[in-house]
C-alpha atoms as a PDB file:
ATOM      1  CA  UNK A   1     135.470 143.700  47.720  1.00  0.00           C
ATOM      2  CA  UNK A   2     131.999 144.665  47.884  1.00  0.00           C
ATOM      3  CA  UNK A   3     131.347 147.726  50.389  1.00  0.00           C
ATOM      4  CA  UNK A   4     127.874 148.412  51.990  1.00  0.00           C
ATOM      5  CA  UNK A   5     128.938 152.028  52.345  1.00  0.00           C
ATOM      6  CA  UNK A   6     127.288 154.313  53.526  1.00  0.00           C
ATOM      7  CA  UNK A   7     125.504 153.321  56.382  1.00  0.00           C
ATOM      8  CA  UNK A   8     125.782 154.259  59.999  1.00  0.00           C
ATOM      9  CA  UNK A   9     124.392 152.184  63.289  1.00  0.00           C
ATOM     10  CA  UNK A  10     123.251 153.937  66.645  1.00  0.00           C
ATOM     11  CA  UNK A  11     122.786 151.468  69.690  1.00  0.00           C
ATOM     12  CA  UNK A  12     119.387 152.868  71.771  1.00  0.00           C
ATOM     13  CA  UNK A  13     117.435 150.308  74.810  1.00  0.00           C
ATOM     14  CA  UNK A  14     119.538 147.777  73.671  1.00  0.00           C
ATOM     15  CA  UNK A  15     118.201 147.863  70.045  1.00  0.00           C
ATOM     16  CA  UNK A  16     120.561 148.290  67.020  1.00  0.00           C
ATOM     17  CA  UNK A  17     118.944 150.884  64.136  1.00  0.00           C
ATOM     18  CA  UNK A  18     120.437 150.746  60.784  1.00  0.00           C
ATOM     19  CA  UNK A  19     120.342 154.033  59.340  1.00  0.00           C
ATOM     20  CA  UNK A  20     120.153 154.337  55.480  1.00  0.00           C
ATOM     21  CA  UNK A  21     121.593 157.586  53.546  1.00  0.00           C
ATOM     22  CA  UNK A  22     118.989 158.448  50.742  1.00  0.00           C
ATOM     23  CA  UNK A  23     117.188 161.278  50.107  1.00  0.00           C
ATOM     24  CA  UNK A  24     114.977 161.269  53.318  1.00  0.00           C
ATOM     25  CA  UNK A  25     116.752 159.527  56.343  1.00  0.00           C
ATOM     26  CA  UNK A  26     115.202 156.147  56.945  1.00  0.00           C
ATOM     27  CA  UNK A  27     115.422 154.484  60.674  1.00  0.00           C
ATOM     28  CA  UNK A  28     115.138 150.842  60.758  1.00  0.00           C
ATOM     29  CA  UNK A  29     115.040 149.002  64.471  1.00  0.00           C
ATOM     30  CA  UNK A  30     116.610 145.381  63.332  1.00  0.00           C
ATOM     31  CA  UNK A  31     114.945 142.732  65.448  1.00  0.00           C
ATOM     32  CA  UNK A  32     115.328 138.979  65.504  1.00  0.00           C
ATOM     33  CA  UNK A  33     112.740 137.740  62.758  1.00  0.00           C
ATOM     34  CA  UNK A  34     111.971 134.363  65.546  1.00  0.00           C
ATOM     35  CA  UNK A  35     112.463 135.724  68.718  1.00  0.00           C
ATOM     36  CA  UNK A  36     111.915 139.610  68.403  1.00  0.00           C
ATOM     37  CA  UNK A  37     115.050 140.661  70.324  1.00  0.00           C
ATOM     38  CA  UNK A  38     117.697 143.565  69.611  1.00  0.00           C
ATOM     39  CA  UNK A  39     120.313 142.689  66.948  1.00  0.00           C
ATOM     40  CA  UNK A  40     123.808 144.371  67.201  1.00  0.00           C
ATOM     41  CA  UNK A  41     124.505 145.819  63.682  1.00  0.00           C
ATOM     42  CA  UNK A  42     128.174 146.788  62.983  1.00  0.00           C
ATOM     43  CA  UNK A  43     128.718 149.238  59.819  1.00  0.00           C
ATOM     44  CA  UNK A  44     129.325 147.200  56.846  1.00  0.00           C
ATOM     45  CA  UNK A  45     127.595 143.671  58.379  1.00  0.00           C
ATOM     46  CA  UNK A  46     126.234 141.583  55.963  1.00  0.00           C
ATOM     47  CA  UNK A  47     125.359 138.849  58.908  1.00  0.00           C
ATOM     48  CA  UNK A  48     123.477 139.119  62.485  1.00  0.00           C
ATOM     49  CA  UNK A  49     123.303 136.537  64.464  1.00  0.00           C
ATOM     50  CA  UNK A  50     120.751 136.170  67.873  1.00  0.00           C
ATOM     51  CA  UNK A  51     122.304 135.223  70.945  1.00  0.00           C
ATOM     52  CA  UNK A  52     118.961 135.060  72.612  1.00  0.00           C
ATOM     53  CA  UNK A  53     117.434 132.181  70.400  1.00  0.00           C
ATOM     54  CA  UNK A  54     120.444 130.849  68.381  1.00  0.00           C
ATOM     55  CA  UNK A  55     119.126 132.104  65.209  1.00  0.00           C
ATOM     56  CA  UNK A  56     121.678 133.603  62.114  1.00  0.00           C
ATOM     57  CA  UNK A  57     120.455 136.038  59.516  1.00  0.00           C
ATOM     58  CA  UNK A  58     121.659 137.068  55.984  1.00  0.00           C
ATOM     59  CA  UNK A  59     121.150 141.064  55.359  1.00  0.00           C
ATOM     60  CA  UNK A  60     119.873 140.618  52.009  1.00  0.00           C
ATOM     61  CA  UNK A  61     118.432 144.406  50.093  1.00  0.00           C
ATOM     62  CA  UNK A  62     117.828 145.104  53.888  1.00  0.00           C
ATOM     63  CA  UNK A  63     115.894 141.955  54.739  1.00  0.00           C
ATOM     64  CA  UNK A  64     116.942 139.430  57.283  1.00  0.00           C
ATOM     65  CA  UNK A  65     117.246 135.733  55.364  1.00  0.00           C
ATOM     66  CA  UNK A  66     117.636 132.533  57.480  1.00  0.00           C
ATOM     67  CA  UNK A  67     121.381 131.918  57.632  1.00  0.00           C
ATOM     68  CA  UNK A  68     122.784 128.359  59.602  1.00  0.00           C
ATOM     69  CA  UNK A  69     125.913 129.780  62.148  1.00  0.00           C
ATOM     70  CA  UNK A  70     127.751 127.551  64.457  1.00  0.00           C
ATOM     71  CA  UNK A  71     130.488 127.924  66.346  1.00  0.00           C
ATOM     72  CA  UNK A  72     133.978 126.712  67.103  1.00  0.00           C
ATOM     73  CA  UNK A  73     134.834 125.088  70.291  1.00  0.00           C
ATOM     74  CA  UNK A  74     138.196 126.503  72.180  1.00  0.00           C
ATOM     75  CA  UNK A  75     140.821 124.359  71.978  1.00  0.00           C
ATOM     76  CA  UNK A  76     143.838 126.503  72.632  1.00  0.00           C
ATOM     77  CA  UNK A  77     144.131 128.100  75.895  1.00  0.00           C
ATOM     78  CA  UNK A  78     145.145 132.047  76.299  1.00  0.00           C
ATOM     79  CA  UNK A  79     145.169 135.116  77.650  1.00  0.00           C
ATOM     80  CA  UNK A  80     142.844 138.463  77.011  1.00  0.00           C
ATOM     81  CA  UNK A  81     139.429 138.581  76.311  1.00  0.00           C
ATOM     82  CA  UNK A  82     137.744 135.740  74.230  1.00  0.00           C
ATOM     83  CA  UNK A  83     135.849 137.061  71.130  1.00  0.00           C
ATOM     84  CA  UNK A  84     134.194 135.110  68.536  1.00  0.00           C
ATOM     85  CA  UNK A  85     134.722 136.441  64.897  1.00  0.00           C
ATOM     86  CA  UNK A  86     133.012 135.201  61.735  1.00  0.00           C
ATOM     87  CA  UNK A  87     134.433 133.092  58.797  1.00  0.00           C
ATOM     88  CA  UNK A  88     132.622 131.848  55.582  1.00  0.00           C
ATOM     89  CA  UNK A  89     132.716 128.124  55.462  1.00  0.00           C
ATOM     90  CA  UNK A  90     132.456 128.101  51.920  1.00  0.00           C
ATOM     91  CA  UNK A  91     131.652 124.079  50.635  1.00  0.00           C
ATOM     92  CA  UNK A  92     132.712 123.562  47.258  1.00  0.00           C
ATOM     93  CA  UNK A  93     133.477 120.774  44.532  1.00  0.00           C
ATOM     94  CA  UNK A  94     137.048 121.570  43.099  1.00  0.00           C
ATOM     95  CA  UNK A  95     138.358 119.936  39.966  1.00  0.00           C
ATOM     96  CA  UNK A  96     141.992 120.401  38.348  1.00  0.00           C
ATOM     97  CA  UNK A  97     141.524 120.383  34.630  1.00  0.00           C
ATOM     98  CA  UNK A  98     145.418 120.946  34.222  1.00  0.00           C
ATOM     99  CA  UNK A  99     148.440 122.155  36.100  1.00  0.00           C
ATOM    100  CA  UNK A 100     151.495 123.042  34.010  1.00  0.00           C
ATOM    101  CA  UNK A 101     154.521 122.368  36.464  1.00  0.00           C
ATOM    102  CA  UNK A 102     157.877 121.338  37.071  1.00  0.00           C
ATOM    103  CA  UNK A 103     158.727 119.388  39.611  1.00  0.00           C
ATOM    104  CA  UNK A 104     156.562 116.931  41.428  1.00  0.00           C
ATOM    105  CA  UNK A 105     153.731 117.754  43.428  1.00  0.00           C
ATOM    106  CA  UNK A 106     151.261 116.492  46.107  1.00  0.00           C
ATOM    107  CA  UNK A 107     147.789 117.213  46.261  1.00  0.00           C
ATOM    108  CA  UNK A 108     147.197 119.108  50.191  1.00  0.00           C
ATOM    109  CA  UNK A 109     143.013 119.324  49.291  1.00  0.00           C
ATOM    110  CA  UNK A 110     142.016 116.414  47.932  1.00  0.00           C
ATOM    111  CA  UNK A 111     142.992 113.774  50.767  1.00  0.00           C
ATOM    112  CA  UNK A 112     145.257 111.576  48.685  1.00  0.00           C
ATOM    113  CA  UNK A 113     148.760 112.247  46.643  1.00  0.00           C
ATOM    114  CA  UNK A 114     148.253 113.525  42.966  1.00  0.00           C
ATOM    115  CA  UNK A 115     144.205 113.566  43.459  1.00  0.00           C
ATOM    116  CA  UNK A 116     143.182 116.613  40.808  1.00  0.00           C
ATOM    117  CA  UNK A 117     139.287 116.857  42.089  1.00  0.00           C
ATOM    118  CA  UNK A 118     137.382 116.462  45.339  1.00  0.00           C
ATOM    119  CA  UNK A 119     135.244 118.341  47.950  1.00  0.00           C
ATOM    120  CA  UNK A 120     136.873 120.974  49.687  1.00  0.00           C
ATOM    121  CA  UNK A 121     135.611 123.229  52.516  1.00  0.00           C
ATOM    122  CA  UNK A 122     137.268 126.690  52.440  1.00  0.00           C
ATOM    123  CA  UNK A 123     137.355 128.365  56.164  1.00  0.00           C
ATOM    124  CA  UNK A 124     137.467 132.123  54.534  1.00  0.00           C
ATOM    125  CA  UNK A 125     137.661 135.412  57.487  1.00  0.00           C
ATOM    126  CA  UNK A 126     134.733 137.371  56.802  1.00  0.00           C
ATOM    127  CA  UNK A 127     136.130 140.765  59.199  1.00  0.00           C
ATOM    128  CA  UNK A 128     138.839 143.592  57.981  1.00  0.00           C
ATOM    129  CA  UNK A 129     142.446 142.079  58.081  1.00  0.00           C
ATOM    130  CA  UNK A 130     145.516 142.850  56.436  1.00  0.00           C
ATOM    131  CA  UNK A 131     145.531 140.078  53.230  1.00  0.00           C
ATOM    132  CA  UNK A 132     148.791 138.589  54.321  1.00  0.00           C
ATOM    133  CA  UNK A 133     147.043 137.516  57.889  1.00  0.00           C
ATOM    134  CA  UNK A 134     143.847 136.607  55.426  1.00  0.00           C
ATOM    135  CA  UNK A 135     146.294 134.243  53.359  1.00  0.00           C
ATOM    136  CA  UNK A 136     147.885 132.291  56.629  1.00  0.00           C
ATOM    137  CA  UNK A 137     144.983 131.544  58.851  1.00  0.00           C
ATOM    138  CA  UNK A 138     142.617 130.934  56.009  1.00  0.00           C
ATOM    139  CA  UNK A 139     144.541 128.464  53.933  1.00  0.00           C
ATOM    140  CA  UNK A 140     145.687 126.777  57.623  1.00  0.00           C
ATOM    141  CA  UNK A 141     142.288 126.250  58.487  1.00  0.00           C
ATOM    142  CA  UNK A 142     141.268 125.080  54.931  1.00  0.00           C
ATOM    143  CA  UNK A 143     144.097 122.374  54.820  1.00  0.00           C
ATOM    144  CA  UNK A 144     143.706 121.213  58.380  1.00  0.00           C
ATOM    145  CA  UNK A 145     139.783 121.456  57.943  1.00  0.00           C
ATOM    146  CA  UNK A 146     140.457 122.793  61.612  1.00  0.00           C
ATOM    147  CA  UNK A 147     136.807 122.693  62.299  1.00  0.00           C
ATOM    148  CA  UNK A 148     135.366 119.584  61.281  1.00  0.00           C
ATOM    149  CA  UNK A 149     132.324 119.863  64.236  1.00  0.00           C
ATOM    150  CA  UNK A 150     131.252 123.084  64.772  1.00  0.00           C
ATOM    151  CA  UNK A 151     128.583 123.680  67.599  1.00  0.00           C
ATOM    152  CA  UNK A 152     125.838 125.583  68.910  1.00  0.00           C
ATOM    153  CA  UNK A 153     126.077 128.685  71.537  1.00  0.00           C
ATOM    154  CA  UNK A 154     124.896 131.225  72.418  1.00  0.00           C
ATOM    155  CA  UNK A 155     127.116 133.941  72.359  1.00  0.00           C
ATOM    156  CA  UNK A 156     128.073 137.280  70.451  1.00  0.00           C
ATOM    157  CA  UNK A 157     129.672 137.616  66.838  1.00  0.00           C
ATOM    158  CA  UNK A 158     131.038 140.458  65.719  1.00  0.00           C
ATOM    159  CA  UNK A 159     132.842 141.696  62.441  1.00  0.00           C
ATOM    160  CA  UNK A 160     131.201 140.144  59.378  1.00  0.00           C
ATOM    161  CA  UNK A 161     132.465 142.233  56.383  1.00  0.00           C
ATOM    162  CA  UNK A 162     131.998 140.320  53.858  1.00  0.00           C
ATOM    163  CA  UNK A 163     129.459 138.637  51.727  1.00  0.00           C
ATOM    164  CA  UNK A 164     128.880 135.584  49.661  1.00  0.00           C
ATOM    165  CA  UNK A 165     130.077 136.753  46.573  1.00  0.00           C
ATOM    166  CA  UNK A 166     133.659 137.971  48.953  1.00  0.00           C
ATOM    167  CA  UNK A 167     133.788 134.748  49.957  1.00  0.00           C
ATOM    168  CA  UNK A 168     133.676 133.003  46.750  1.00  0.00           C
ATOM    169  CA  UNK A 169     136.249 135.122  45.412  1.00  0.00           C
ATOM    170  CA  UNK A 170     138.737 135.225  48.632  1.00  0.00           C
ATOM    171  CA  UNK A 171     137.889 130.792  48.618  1.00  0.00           C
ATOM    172  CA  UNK A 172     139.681 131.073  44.807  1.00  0.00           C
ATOM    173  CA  UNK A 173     142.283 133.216  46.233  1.00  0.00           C
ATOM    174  CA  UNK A 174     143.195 130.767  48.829  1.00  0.00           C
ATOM    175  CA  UNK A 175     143.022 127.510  46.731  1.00  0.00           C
ATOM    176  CA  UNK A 176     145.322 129.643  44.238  1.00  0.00           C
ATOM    177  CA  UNK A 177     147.697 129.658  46.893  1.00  0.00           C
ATOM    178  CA  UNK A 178     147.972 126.500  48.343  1.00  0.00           C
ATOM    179  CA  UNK A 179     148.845 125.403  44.419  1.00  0.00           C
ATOM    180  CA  UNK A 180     151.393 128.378  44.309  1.00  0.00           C
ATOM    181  CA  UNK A 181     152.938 127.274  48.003  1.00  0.00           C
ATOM    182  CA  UNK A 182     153.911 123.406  46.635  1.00  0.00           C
ATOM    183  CA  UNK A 183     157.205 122.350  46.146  1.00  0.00           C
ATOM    184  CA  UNK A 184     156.654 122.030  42.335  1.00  0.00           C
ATOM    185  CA  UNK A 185     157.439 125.458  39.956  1.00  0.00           C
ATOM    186  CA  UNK A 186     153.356 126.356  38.739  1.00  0.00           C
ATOM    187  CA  UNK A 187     153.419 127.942  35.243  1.00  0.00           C
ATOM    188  CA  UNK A 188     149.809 127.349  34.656  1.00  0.00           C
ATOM    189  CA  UNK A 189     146.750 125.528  35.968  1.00  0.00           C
ATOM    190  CA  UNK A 190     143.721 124.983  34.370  1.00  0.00           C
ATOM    191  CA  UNK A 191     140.426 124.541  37.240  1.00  0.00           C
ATOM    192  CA  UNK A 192     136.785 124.400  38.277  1.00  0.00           C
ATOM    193  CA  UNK A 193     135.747 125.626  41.905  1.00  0.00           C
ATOM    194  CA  UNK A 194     131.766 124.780  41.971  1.00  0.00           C
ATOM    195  CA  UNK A 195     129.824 126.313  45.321  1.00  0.00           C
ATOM    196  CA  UNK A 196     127.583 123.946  47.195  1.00  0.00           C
ATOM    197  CA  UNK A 197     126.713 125.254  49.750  1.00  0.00           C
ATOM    198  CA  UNK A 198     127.530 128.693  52.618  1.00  0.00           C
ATOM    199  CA  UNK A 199     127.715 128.423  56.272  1.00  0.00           C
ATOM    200  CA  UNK A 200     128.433 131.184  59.126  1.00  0.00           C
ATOM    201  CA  UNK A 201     131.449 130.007  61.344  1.00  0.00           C
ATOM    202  CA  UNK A 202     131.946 131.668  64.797  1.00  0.00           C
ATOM    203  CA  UNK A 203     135.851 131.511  65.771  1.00  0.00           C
ATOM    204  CA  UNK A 204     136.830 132.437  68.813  1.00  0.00           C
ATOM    205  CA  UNK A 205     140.164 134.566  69.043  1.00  0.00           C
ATOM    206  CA  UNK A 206     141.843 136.145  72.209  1.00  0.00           C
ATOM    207  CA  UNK A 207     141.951 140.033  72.118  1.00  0.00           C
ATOM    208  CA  UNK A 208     146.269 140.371  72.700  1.00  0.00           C
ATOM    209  CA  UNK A 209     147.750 143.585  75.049  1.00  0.00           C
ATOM    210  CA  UNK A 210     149.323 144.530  71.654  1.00  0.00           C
ATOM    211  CA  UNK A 211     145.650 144.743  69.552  1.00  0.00           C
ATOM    212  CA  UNK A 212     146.033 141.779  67.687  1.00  0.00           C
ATOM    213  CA  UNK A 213     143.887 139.166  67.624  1.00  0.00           C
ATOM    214  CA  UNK A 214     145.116 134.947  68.474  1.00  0.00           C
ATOM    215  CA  UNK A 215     142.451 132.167  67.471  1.00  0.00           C
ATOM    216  CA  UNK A 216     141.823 129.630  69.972  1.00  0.00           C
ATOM    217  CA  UNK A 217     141.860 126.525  67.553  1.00  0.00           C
ATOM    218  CA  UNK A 218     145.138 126.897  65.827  1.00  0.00           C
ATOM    219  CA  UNK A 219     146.818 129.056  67.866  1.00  0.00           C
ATOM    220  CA  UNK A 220     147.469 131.516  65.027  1.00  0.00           C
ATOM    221  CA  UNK A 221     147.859 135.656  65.211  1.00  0.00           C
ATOM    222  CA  UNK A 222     146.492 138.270  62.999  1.00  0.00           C
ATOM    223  CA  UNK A 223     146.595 141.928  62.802  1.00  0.00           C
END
């Protein structure tokens, strides 16, 4: 994974600096390119998004890029604090050249049995979690497609570690594992995952008594 290391943040008047180590300490207030207001800048965040005007940004050689973010809705209800923590929808084209197996086997991606290519939308966590926790709410939300509408608001996200390039690679390492999780024994397999497109995804989660973290659509814990 790709670290942004080192960098520090200070929260002043309700504006977030991002402080750069170089040679000469550099302090850089990071406003909203559209509507001028504070952004809150965690270390390592490679996206910001604007609650005031809606707006999501791509920290790109320390410049803010355009960036589309929506939101899921809450489906499942809890307790704690509601939080809303990004993912990576990551829209790609996948295509099985060959899969050396034994056994029989059912496509879960492609939307019909034995399909070996089709478009798949990876939901991939973009904040620190063990890889295990990673694995079983990404590739649950993938198959699902758990989020087929996301929506507009207007409210904080926090914890976005990682950047396109994390996402590409954590999307392989989740279609790699829906292949390894079918019935069939895998020996090889032979594929193409081709990008289309990246899109910010606010989940919401509920903060648990024991510091883990439940989502709100599926219902499912991570550390």
């Amino acid at each position: 994974m790709r670290s942004f290391l080192p960098a520090v943040t200070a929260v002043q008047a309700g504006t977030t600096f991002r402080i750069k180590i170089m040679e000469d300490f550099k302090l850089i207030a990071v406003k909203c390119k559209s509507c001028d207001s504070g952004l809150t800048v965690e270390m390592n965040d490679s996206i910001v998004y604007c609650s005031s005007c809606g707006n999501g940004w791509e920290i790109v050689n320390d410049e803010l890029v355009p960036m589309e973010v929506n939101f899921a809705a809450p489906l499942v209800k809890g307790d704690g604090e509601l939080v809303y923590k990004g993912f990576w929808l990551v829209d790609a084209f996948v295509k099985i050249h060959s899969r050396d197996s034994s056994g029989g086997w059912i496509s879960n991606l492609f939307g019909g049995a034995n399909k070996t290519e089709g478009d798949v939308k990876f939901y991939v966590p973009a904040f620190w979690m063990p890889i295990e926790s990673a694995k079983n709410i990404g590739v649950n939300y993938t198959i699902k497609n758990a989020v087929p509408s996301p929506q507009k608001y207007n409210v904080k996200l926090t914890g976005f570690n990682f950047s396109k390039e994390d996402a590409k690679k954590i999307a392989e390492f989740l279609f790699l594992s829906i292949e390894a999780e079918k019935n069939d024994t895998i020996r090889n397999i032979n594929y193409d995952i081709n990008v289309k497109s990246y899109q910010v995804l606010g989940v919401p989660f509920y903060k648990q008594p024991n510091g883990r973290l439940k989502d709100a659509v599926l219902g499912i814990e991570v550390a």
